[in-house]
N, C-alpha and C. Protein backbone atom coordinates (compact mmCIF):
# COMPACT_ATOMS: atom_id res chain seq x y z
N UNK A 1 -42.23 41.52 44.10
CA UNK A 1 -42.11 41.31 45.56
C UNK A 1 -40.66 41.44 45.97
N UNK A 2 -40.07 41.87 46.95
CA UNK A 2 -39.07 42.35 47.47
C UNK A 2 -38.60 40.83 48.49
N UNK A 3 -37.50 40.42 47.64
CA UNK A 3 -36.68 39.41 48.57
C UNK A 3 -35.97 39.61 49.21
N UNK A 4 -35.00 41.08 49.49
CA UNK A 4 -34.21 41.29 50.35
C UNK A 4 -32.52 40.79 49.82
N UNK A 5 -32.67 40.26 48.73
CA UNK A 5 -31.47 39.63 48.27
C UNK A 5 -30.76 41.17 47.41
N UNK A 6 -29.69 40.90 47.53
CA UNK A 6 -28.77 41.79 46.93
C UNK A 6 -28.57 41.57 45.47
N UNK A 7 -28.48 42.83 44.34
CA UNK A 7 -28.09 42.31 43.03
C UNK A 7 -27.40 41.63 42.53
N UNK A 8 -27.22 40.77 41.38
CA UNK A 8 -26.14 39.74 41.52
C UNK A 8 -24.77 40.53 40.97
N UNK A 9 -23.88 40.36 41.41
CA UNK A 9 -22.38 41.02 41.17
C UNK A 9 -21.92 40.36 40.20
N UNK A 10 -21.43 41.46 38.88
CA UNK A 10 -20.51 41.09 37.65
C UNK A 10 -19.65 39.85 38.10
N UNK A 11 -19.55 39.12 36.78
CA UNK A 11 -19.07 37.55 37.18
C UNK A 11 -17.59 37.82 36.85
N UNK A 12 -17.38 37.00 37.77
CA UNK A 12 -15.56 36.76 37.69
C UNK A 12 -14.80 37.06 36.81
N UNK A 13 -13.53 37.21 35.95
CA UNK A 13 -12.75 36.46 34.96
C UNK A 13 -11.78 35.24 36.28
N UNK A 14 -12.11 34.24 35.58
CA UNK A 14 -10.92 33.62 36.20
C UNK A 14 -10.62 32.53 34.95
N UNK A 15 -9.30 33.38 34.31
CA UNK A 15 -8.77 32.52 33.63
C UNK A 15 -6.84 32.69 33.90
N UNK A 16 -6.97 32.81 35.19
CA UNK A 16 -5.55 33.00 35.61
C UNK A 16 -4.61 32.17 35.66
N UNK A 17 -5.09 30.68 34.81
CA UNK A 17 -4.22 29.48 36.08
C UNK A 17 -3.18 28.91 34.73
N UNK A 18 -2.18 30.16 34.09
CA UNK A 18 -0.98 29.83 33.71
C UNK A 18 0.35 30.85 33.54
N UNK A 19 1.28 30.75 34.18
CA UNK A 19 2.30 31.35 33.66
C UNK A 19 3.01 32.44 35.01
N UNK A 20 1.99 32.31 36.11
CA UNK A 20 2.53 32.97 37.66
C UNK A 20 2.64 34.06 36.86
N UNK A 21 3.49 34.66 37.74
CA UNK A 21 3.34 36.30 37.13
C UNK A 21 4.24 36.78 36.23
N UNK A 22 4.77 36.06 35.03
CA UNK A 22 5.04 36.63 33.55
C UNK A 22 6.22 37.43 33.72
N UNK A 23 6.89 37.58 34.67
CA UNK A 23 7.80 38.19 34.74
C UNK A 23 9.04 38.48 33.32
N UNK A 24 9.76 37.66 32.74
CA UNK A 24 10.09 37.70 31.66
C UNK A 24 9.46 38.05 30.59
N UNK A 25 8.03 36.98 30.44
CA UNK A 25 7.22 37.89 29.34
C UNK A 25 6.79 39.10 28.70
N UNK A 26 6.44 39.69 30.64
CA UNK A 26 6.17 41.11 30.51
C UNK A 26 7.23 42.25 30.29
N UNK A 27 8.66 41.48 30.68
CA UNK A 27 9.60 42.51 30.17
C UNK A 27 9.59 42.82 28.99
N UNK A 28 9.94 41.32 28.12
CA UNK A 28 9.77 41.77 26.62
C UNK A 28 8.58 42.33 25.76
N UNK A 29 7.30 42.30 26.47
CA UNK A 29 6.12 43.31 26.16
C UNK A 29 6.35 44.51 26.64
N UNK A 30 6.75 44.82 27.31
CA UNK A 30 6.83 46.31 27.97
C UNK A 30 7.67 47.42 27.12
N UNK A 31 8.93 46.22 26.54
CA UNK A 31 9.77 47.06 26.29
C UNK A 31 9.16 47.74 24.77
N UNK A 32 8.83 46.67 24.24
CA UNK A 32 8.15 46.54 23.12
C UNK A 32 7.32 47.51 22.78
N UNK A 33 6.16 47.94 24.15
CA UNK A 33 5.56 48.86 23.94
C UNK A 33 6.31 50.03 24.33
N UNK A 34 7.22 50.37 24.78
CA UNK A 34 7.74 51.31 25.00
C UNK A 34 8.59 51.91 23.22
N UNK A 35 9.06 51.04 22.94
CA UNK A 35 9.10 51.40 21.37
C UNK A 35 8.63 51.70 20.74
N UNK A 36 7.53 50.72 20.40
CA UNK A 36 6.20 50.94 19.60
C UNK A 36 4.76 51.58 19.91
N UNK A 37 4.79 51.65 21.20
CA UNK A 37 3.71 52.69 21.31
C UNK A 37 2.38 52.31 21.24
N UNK A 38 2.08 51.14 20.56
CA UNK A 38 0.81 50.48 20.19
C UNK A 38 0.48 48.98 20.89
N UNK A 39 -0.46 48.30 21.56
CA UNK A 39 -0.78 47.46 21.98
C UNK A 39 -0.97 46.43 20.64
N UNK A 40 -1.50 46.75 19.42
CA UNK A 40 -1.68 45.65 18.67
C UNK A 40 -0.41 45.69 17.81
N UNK A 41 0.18 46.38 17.75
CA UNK A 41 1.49 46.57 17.42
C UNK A 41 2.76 45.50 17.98
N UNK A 42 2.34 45.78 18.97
CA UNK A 42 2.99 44.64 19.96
C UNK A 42 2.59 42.91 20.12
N UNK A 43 1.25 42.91 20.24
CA UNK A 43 0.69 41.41 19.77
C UNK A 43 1.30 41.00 18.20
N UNK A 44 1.48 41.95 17.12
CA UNK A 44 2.12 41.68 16.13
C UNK A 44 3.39 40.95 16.24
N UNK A 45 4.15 41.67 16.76
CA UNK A 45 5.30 41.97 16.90
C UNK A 45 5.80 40.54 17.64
N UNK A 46 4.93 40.07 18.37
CA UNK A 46 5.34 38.78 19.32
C UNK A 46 4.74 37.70 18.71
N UNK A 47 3.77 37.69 18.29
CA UNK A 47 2.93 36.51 17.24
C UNK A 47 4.29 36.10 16.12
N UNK A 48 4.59 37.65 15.27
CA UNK A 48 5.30 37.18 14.05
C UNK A 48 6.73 36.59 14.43
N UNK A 49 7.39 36.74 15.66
CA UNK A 49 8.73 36.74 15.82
C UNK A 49 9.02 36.04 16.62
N UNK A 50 7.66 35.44 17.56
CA UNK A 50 7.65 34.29 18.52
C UNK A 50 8.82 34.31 19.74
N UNK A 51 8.68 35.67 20.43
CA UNK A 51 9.34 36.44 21.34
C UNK A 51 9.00 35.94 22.64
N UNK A 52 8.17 34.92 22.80
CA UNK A 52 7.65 34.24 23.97
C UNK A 52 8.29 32.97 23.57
N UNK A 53 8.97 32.65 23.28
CA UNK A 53 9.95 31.27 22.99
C UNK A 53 9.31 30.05 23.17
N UNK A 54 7.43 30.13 22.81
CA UNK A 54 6.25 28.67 23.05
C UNK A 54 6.99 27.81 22.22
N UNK A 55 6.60 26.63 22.60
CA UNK A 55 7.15 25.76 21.30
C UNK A 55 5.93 25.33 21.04
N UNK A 56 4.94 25.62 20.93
CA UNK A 56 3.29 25.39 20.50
C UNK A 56 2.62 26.67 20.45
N UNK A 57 1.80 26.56 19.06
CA UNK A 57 1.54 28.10 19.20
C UNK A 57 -0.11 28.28 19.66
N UNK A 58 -0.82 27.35 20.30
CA UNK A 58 -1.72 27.24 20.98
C UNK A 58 -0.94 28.11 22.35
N UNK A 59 0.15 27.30 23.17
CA UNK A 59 0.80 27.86 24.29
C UNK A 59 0.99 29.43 24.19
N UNK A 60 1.35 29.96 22.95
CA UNK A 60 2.14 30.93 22.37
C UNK A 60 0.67 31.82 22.72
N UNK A 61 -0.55 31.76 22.07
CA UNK A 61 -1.71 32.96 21.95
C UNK A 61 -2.24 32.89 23.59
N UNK A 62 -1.71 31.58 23.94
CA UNK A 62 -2.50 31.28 25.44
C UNK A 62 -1.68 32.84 26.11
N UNK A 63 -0.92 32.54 26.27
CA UNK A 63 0.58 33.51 26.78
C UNK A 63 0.30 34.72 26.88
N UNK A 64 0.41 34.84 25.10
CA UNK A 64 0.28 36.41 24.70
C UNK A 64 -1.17 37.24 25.39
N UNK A 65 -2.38 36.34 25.13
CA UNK A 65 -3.58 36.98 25.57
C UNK A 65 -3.62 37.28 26.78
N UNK A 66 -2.74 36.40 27.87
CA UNK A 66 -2.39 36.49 29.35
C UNK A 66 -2.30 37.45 29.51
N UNK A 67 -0.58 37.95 28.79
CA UNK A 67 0.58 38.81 29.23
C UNK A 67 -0.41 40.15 29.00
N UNK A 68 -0.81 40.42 27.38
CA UNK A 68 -1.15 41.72 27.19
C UNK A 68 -2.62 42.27 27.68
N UNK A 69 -3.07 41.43 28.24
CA UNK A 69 -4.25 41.62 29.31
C UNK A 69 -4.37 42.41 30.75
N UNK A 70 -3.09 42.12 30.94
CA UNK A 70 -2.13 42.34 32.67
C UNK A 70 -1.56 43.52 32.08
N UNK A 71 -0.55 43.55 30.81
CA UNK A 71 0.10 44.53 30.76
C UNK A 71 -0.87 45.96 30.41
N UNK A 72 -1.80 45.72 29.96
CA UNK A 72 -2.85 47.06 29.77
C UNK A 72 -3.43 47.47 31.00
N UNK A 73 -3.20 46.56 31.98
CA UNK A 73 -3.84 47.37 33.07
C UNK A 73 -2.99 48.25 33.87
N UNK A 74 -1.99 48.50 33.24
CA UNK A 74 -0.79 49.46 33.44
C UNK A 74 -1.17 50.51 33.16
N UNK A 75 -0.21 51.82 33.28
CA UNK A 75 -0.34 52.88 33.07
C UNK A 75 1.20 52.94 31.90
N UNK A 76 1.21 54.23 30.82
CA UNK A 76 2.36 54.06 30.19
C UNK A 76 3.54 54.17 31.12
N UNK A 77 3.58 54.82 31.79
CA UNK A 77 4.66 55.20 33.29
C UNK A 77 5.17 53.73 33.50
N UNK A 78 4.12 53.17 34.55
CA UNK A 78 4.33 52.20 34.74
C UNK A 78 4.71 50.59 34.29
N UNK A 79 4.03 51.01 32.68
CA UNK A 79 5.36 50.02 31.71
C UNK A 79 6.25 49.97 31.27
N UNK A 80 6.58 51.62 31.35
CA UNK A 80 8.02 51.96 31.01
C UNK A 80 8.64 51.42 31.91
N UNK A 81 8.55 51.31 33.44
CA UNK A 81 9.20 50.95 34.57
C UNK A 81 9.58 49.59 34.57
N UNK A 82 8.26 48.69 33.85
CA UNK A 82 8.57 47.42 34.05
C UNK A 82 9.81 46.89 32.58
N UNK A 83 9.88 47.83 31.96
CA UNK A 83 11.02 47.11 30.91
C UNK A 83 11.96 47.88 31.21
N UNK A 84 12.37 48.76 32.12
CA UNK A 84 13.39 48.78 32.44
C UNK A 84 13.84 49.24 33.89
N UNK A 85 12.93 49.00 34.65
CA UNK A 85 13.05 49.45 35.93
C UNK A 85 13.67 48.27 36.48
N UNK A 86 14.14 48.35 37.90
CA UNK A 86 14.77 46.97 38.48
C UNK A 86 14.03 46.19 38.91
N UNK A 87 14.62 45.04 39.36
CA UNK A 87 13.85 43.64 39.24
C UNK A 87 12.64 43.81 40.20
N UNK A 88 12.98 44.48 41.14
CA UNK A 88 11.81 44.08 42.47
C UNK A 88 10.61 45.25 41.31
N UNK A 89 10.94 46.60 41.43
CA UNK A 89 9.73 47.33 40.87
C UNK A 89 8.24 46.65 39.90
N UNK A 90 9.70 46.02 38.97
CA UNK A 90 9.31 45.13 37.91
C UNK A 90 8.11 44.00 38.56
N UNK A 91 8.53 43.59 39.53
CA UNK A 91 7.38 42.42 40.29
C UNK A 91 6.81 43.02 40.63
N UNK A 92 6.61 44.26 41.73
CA UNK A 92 5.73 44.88 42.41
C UNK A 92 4.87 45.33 41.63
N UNK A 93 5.22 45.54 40.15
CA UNK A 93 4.31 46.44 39.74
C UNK A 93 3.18 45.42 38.77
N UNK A 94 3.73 44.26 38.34
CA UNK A 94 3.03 43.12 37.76
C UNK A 94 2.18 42.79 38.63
N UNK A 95 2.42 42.30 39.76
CA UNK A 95 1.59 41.81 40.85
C UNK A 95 0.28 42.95 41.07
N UNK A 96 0.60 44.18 40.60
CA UNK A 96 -0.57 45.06 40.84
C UNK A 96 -1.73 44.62 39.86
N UNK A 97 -0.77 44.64 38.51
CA UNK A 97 -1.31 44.86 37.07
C UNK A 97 -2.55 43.10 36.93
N UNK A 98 -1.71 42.26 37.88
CA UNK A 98 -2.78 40.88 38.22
C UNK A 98 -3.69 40.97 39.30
N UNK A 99 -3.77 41.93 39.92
CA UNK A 99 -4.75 41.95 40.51
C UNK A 99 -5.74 43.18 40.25
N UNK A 100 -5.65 44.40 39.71
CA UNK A 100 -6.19 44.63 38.79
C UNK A 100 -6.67 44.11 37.76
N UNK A 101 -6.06 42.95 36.94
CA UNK A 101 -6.86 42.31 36.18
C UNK A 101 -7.91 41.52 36.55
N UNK A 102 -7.67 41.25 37.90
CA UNK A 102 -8.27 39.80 38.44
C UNK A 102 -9.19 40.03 39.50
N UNK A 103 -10.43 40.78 39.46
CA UNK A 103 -10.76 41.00 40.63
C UNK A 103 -10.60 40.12 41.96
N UNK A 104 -11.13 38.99 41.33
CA UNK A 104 -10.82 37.76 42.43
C UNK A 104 -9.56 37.83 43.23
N UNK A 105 -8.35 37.90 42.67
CA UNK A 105 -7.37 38.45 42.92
C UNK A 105 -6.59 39.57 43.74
N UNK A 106 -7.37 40.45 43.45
CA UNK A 106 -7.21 41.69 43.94
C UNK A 106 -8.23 42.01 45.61
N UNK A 107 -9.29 41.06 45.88
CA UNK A 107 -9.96 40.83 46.55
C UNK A 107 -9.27 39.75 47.55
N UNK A 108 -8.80 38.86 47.08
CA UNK A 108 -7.69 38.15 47.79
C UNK A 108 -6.98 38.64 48.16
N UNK A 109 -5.94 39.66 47.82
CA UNK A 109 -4.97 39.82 48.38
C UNK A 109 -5.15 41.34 49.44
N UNK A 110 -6.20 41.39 48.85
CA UNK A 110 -6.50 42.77 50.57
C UNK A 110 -7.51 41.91 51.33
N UNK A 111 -8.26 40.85 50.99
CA UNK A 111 -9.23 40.29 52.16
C UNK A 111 -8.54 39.21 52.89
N UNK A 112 -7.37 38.31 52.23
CA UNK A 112 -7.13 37.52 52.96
C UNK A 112 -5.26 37.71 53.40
N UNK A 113 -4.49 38.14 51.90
CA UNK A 113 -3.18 37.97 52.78
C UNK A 113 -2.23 38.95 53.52
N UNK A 114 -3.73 39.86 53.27
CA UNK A 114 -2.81 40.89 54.21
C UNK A 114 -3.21 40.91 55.61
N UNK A 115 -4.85 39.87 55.49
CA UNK A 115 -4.73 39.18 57.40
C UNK A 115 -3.78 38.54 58.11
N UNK A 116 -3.47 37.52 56.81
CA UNK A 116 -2.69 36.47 57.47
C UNK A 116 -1.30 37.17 57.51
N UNK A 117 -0.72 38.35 57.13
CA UNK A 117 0.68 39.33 57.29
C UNK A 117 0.42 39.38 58.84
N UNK A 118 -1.04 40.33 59.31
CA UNK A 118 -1.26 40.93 60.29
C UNK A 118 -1.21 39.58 61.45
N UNK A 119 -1.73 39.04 61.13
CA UNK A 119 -1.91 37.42 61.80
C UNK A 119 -0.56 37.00 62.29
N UNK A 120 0.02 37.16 61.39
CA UNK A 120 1.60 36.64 61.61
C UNK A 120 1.55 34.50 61.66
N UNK A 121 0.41 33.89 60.83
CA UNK A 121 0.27 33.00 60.58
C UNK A 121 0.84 32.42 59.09
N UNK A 122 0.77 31.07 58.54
CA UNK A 122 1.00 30.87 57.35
C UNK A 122 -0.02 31.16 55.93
N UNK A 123 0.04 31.24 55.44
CA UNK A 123 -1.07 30.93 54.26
C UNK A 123 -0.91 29.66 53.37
N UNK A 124 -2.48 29.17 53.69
CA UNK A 124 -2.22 27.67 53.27
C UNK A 124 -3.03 27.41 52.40
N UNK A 125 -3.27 26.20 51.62
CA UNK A 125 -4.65 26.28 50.51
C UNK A 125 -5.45 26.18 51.04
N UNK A 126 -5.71 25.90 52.24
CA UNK A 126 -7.26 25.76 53.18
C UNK A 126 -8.10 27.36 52.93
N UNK A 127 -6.61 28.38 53.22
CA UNK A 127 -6.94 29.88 53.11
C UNK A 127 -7.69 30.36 51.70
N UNK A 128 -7.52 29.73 50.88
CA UNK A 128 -7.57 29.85 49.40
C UNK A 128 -8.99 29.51 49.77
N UNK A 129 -8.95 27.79 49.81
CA UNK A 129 -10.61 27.64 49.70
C UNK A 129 -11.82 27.94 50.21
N UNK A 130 -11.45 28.38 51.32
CA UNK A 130 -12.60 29.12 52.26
C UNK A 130 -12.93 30.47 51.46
N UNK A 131 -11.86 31.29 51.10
CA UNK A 131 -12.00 32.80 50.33
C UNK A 131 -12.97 32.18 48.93
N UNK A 132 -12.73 31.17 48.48
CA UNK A 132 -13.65 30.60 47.26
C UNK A 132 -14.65 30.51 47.38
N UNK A 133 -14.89 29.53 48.95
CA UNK A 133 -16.12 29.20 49.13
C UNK A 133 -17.26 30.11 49.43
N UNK A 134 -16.98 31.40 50.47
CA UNK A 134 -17.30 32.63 50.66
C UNK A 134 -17.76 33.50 49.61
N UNK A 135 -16.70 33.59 48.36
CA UNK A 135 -17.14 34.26 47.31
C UNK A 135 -18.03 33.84 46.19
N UNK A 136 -18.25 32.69 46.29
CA UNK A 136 -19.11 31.67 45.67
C UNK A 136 -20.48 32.00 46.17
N UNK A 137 -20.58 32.70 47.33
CA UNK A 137 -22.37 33.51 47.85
C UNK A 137 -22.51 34.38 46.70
N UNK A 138 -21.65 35.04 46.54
CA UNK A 138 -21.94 35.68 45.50
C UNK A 138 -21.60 35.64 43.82
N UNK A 139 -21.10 34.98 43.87
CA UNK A 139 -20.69 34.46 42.31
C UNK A 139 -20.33 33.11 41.38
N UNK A 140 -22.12 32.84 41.10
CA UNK A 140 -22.69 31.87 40.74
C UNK A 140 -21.26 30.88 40.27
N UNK A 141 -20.51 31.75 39.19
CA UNK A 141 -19.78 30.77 38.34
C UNK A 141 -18.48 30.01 38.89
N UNK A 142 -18.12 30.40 40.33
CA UNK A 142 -17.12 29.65 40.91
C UNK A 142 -17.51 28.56 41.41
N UNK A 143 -18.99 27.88 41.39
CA UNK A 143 -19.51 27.08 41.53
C UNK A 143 -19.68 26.50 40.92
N UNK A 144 -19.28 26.17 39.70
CA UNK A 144 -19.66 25.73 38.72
C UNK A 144 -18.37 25.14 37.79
N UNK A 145 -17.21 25.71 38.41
CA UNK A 145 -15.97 25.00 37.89
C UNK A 145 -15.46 24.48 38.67
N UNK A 146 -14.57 23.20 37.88
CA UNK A 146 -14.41 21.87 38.37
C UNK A 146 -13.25 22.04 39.47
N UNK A 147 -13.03 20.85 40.26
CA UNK A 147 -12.24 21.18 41.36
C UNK A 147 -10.63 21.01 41.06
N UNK A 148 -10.64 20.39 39.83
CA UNK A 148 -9.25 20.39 39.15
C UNK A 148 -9.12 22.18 38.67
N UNK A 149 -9.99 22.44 38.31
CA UNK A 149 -9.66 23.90 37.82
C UNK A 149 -9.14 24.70 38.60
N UNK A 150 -9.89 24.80 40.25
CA UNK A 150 -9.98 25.37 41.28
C UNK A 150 -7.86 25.37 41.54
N UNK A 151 -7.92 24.22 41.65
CA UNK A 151 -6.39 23.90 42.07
C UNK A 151 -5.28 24.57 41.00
N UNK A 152 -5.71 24.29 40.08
CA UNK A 152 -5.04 24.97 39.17
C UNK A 152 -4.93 26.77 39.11
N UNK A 153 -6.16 27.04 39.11
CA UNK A 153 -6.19 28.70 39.88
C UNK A 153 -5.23 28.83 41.27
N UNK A 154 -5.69 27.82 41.54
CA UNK A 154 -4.36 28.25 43.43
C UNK A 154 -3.24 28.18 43.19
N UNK A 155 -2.87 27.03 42.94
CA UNK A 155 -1.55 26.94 42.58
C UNK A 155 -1.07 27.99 41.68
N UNK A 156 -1.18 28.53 40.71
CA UNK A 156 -0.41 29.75 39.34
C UNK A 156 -0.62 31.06 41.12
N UNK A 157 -1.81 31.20 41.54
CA UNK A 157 -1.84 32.70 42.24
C UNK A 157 -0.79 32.40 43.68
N UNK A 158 -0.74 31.13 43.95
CA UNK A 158 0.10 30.93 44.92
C UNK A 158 1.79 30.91 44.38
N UNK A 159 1.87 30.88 43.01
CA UNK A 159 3.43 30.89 42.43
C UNK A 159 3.53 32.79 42.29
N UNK A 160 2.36 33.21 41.77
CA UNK A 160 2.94 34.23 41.11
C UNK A 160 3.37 35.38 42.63
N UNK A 161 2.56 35.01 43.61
CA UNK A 161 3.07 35.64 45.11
C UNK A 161 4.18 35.24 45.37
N UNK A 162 4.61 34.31 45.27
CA UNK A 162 6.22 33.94 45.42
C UNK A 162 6.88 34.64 44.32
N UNK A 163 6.66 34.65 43.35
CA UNK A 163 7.88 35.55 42.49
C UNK A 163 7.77 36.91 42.55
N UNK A 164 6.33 37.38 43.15
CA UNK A 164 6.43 38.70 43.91
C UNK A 164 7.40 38.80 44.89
N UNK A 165 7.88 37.93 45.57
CA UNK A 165 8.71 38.27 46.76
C UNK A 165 8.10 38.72 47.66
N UNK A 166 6.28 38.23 47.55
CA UNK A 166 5.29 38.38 48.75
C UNK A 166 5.20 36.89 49.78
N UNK A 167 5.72 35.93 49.39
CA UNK A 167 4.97 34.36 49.91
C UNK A 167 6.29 33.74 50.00
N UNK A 168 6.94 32.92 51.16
CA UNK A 168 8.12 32.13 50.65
C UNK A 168 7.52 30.69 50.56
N UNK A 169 8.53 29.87 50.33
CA UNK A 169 7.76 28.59 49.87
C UNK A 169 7.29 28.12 51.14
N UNK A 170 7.48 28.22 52.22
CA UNK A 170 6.67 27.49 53.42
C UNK A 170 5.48 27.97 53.65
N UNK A 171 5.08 29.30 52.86
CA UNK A 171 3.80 29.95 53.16
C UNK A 171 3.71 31.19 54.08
N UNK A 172 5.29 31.67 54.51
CA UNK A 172 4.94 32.71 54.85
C UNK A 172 4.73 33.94 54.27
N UNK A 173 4.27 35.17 54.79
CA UNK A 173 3.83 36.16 54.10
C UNK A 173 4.96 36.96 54.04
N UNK A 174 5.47 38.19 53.20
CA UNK A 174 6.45 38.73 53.23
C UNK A 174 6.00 40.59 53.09
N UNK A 175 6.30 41.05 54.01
CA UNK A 175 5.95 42.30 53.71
C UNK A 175 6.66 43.08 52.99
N UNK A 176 6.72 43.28 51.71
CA UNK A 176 7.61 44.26 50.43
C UNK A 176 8.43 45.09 50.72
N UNK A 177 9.41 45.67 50.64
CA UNK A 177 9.88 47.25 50.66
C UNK A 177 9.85 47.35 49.01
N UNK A 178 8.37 48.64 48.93
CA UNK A 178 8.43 49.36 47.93
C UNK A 178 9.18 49.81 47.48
N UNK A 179 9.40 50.54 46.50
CA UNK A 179 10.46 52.22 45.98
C UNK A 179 9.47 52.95 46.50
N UNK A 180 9.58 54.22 46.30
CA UNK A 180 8.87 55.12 46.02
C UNK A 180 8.09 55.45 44.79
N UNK A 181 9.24 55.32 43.98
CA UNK A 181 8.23 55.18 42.46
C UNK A 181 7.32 54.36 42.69
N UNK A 182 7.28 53.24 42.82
CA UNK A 182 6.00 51.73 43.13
C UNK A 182 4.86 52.97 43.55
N UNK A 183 5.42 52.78 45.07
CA UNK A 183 4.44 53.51 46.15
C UNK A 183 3.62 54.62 45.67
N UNK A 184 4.02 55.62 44.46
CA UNK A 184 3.48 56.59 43.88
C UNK A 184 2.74 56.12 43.21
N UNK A 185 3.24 55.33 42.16
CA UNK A 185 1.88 54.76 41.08
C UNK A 185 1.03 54.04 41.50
N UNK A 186 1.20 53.23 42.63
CA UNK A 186 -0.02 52.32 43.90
C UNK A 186 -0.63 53.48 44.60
N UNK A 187 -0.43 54.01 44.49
CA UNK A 187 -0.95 55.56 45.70
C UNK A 187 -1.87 56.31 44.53
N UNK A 188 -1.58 56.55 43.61
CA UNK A 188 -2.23 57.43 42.77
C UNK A 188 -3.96 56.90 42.10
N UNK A 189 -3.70 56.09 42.35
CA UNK A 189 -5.42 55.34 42.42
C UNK A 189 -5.83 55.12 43.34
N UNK A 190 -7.60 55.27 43.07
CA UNK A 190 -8.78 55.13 44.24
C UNK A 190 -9.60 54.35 44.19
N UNK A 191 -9.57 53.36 44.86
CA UNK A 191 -8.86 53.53 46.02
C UNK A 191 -6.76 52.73 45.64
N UNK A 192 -6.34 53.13 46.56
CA UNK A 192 -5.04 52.90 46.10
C UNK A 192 -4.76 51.54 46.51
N UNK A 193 -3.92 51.41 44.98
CA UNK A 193 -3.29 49.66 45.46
C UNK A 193 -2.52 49.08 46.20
N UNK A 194 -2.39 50.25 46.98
CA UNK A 194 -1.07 49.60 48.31
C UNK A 194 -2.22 48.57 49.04
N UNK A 195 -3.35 48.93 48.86
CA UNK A 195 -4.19 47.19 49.37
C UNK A 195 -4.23 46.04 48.58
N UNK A 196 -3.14 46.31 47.72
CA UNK A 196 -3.35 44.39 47.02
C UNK A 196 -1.62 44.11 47.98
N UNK A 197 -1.14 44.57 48.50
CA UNK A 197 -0.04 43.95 49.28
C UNK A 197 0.00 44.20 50.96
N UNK A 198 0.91 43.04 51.10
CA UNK A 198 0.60 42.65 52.27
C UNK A 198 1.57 43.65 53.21
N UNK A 199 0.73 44.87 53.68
CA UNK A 199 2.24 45.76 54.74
C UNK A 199 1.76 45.78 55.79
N UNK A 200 1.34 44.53 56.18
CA UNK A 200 1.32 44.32 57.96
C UNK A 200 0.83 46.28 58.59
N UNK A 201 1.15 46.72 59.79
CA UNK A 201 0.57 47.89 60.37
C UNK A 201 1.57 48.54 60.00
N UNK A 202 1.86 48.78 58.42
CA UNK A 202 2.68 49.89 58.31
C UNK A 202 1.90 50.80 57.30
N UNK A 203 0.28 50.38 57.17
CA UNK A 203 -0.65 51.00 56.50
C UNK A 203 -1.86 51.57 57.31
């Protein structure tokens, strides 16, 4: 019998809620792979030599599984850029590589903060939880984790927009100046990722 209900949509990852956006980490992975060439090469390479400076090596695999999760959703181009490109590229281009990882994420940041750019309002955790609560129609398992968790997810995605140099600490939104390089490798996918940032009507 025909309910009219829609299929249920692939479930989340949301295991985002440590480390904001890795900025340091991912340098020294990037560069790493830019040497070595190999992704498990590189998990080697940081496991044996403890290049993430954890002082627990629970913290240490937590990290690593983070970092090289985000960093594969790169392109080689684009990791070359991040171990040695300049600082802003370096964010702009992480911030992609997390919301690419993160659908949730990546859904956030073209459904809600590039309203609140256009809005010319703040972004607050109220903004957060409504986008939860909404996406929770469709995806059983955000319902199902605890509300300490929830906070903990906001808070890391609300840091790692600030070290984007997208969010200042009062909550306002910040509209980027790309490079061009950025803008090319965000442009070159379809649909393109100049929708995980916030460029007010300059899109």
């Amino acid at each position: 019998m025909e309910t009219g209900r829609s299929p249920a949509q692939p479930p989340y990852q949301m295991s985002f809620d440590v480390g904001g956006l890795l900025v340091e980490q991912a340098t020294i992975g990037a560069a790493l792979f830019v040497r070595l060439g190999d992704w498990r090469a590189v998990r080697i390479s940081l496991d044996q030599n403890n290049l993430l400076h954890a002082s627990r090596q629970a913290t240490a695999e937590c990290v690593r599984s983070e970092l090289l999760h985000r960093l594969r959703m790169l392109t080689p181009a684009e990791v070359a850029r991040v171990a040695s490109g300049p600082d802003p590229d370096r964010k702009h281009l992480l911030w992609a590589a997390f919301a690419r990882q993160y659908e949730f994420v990546g859904e956030f940041a073209d459904l809600v903060l590039r309203d609140v750019s256009l809005l010319g309002t703040r972004l607050m955790a109220i903004d957060f939880d409504r986008f939860w609560t909404a996406q929770a129609r469709r995806h059983n398992e955000l319902r199902h984790l605890q509300s300490s968790s929830r906070t903990k997810l906001r808070a890391n995605l609300y840091r790692a927009m600030r070290e984007a140099g997208l969010l200042t600490a009062k909550g306002r939104v910040v509209t980027p100046t790309l490079s061009p390089d950025v803008i090319a490798f965000l442009s070159a996918r379809t649909p393109s990722d100049l929708r995980f940032f916030p460029m007010g009507g300059m899109l």
